[in-house]
C-alpha atoms as a PDB file:
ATOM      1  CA  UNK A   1     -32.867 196.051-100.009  1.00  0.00           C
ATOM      2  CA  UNK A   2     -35.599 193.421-100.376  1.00  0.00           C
ATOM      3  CA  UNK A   3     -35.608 190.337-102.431  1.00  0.00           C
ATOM      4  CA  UNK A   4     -38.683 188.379-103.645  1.00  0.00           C
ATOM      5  CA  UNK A   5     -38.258 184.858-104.102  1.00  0.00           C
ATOM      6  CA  UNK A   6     -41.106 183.039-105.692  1.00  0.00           C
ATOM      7  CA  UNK A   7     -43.361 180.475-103.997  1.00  0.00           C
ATOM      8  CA  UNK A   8     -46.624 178.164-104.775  1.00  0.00           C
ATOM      9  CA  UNK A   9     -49.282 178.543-101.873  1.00  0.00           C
ATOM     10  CA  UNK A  10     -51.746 175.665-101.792  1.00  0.00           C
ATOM     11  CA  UNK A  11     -54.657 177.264-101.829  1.00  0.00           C
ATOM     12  CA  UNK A  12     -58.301 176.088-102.741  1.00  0.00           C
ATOM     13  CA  UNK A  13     -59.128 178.837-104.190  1.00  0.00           C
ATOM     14  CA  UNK A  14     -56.868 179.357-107.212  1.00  0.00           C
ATOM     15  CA  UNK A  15     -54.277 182.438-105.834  1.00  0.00           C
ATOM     16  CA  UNK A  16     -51.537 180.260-105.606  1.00  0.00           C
ATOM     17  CA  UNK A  17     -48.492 182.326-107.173  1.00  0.00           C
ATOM     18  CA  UNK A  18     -46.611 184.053-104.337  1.00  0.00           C
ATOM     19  CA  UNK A  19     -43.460 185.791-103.336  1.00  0.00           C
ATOM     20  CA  UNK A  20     -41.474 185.656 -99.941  1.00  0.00           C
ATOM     21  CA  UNK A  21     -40.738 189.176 -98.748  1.00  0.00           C
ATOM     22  CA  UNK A  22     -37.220 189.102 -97.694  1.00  0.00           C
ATOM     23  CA  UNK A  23     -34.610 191.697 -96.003  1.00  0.00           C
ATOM     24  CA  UNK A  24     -30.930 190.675 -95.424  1.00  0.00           C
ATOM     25  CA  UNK A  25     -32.491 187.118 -95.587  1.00  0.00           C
ATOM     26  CA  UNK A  26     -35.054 187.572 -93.002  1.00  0.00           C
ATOM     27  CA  UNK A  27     -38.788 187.308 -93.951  1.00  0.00           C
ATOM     28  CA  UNK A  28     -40.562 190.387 -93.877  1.00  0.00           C
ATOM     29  CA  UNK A  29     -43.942 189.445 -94.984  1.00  0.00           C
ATOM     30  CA  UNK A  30     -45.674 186.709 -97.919  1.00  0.00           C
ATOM     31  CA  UNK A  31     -47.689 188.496-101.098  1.00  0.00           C
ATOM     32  CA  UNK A  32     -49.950 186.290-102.937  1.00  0.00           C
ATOM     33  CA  UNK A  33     -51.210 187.220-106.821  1.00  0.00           C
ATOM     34  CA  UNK A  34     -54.853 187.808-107.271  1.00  0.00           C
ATOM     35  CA  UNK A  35     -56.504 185.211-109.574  1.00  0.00           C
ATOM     36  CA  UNK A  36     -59.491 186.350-112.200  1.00  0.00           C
ATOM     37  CA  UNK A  37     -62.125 185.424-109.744  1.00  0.00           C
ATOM     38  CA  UNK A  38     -60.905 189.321-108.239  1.00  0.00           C
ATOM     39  CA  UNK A  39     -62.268 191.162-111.203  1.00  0.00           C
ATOM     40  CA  UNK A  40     -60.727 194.310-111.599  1.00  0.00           C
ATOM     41  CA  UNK A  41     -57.968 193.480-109.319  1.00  0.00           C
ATOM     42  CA  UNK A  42     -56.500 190.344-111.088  1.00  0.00           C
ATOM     43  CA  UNK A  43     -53.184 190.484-111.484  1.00  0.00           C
ATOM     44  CA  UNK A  44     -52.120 192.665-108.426  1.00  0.00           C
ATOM     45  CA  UNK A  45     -50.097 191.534-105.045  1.00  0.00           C
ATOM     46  CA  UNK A  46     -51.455 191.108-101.950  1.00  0.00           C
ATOM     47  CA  UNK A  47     -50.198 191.115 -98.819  1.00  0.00           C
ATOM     48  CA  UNK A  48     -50.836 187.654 -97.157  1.00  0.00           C
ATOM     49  CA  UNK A  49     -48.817 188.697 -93.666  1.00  0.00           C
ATOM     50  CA  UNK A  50     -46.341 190.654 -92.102  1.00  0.00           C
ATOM     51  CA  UNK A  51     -43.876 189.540 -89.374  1.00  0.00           C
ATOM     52  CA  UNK A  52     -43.375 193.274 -88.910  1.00  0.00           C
ATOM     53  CA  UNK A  53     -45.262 194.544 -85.930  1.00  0.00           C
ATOM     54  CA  UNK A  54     -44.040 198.277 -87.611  1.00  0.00           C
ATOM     55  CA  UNK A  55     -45.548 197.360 -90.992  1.00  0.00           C
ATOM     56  CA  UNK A  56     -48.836 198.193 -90.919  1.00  0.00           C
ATOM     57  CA  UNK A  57     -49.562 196.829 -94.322  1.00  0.00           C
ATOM     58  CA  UNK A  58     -51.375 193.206 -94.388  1.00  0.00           C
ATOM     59  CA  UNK A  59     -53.919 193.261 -96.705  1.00  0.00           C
ATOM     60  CA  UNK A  60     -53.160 195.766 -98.530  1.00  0.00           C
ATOM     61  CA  UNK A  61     -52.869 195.507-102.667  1.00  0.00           C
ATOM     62  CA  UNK A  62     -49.886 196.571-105.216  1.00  0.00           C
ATOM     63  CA  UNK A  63     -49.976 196.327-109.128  1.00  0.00           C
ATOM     64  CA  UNK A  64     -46.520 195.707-109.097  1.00  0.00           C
ATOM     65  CA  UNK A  65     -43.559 194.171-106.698  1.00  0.00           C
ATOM     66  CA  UNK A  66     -41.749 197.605-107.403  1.00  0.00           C
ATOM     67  CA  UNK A  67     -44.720 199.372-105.718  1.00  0.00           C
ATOM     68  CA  UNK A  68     -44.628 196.538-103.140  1.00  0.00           C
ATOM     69  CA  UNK A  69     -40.998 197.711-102.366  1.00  0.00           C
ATOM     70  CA  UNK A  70     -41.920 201.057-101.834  1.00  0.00           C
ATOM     71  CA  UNK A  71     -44.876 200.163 -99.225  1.00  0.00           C
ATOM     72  CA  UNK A  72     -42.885 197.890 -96.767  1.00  0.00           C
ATOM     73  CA  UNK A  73     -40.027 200.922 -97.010  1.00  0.00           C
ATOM     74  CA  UNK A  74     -42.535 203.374 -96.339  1.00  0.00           C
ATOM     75  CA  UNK A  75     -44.162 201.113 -93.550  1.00  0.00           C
END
């Protein structure tokens, strides 16, 4: 089961609302949520990094941390 615990990035360019990935309390991988300045994609999750070498999954994008859960299952 994965848990998301909310974070603040400092970043310069306004994507600063983020989640840790987490599995049994070991980091899986960071997701950041896209500001306005990504158009059409505002509002989804991205994946920052993964300290998976199996996930092959960084920088790909999910509307929703549900559909986030189902990508790092699926790998």
């Amino acid at each position: 089961m994965l848990t998301f615990t909310p974070i603040t990035l400092e970043a310069n360019h306004g994507d600063e609302e983020a989640v840790l990935i987490l599995r049994a309390e070991r980091l899986v991988a960071i997701a950041s949520r896209l500001g306005e300045h990504h158009g059409g994609a505002a509002g989804e999750w991205f994946v920052e990094t993964v300290f998976n070498d199996g996930l092959r999954i960084a920088g790909r994008r999910c509307a929703t941390l549900e559909d986030m859960t189902s990508l790092i299952e699926l790998g």
